[in-house]
Protein backbone atom coordinates (compact mmCIF):
# COMPACT_ATOMS: atom_id res chain seq x y z
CA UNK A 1 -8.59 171.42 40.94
CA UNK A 2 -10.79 168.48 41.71
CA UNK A 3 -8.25 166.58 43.94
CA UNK A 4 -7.44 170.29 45.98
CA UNK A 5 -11.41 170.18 46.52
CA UNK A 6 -11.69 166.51 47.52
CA UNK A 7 -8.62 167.15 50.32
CA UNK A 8 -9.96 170.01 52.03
CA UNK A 9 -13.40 167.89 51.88
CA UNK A 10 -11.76 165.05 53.46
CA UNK A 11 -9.66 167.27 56.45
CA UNK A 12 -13.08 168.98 57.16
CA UNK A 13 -14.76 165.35 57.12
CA UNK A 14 -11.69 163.88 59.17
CA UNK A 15 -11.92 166.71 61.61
CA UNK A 16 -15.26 166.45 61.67
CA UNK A 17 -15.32 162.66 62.79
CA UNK A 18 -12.06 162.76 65.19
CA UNK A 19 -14.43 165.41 67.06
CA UNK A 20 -17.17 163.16 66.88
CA UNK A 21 -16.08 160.24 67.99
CA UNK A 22 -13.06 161.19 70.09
CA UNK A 23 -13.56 158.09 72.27
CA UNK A 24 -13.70 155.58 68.93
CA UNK A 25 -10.64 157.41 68.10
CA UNK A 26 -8.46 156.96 71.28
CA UNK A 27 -9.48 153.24 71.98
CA UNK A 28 -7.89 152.96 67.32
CA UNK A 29 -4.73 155.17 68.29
CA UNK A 30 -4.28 153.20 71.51
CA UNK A 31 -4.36 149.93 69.52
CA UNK A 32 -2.35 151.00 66.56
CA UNK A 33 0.80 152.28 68.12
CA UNK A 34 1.98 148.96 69.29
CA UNK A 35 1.47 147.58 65.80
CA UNK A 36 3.12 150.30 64.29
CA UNK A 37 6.00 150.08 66.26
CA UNK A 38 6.32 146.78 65.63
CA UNK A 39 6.37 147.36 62.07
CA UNK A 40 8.70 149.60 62.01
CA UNK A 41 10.71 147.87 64.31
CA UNK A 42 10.45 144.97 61.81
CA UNK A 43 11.35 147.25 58.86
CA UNK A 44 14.47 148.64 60.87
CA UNK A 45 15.81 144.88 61.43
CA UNK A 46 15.33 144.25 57.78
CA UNK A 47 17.27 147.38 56.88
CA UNK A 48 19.88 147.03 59.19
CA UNK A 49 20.32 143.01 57.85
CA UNK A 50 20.89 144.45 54.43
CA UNK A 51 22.99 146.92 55.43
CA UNK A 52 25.50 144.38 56.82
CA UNK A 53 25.09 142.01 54.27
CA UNK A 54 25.55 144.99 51.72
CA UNK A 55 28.98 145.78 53.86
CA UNK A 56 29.84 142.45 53.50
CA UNK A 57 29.77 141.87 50.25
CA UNK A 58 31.84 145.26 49.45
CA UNK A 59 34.67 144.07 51.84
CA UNK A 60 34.24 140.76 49.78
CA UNK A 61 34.43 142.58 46.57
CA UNK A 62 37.29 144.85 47.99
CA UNK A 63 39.79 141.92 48.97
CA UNK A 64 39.30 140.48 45.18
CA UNK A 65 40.64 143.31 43.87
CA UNK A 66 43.15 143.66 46.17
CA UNK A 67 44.02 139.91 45.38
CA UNK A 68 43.95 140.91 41.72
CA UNK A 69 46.18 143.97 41.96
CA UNK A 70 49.03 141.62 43.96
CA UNK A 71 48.64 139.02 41.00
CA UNK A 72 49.32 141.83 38.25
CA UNK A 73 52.37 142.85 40.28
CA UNK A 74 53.94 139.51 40.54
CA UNK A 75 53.46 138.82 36.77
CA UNK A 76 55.01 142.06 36.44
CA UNK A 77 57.83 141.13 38.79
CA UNK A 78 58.48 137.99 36.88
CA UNK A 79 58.32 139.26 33.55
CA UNK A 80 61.16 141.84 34.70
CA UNK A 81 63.09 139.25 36.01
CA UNK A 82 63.11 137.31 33.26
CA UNK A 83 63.74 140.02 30.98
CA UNK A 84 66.57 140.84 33.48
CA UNK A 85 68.13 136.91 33.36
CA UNK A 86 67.23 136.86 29.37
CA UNK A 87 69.39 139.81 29.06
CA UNK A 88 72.37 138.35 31.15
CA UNK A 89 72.75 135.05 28.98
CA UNK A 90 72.99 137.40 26.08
């Protein structure tokens, strides 16, 4: 109950003060954008970096177990073909 009475204090203060001091408030939004865009330009470069590296490591992690699988068929290969010659010098 406290916190819903300190937020509608604050929007009435906040409206209160953006009224106020539209000016002040023009000349802060004016100079924040730019540094908000570069942080989220920052933060979209630093996502899209892991992203990659994230894709790269799957495709990594992908061909080992590819290489894996073709290494259990060839034992299994062998193993038939020397059950197959084991059974023809019988």
């Amino acid at each position: 109950m406290g916190s819903l009475i300190g937020g509608m204090i604050a929007v009435v203060l906040g409206i209160w003060g953006i009224i106020g001091w539209w000016g002040w408030f023009l000349r802060i939004l004016m100079g924040s954008i730019p540094f908000l865009l570069l942080l989220g330009g920052a933060i979209a470069i630093f996502g899209g970096i892991t992203s990659i590296k994230d894709q790269i490591a799957a495709k990594k992690e992908e061909e080992k177990i590819q290489e894996e699988e073709i290494r259990e068929e060839e034992k299994k290969k062998e193993k038939k073909e020397k059950g197959a010659e084991d059974k023809k010098k019988e």
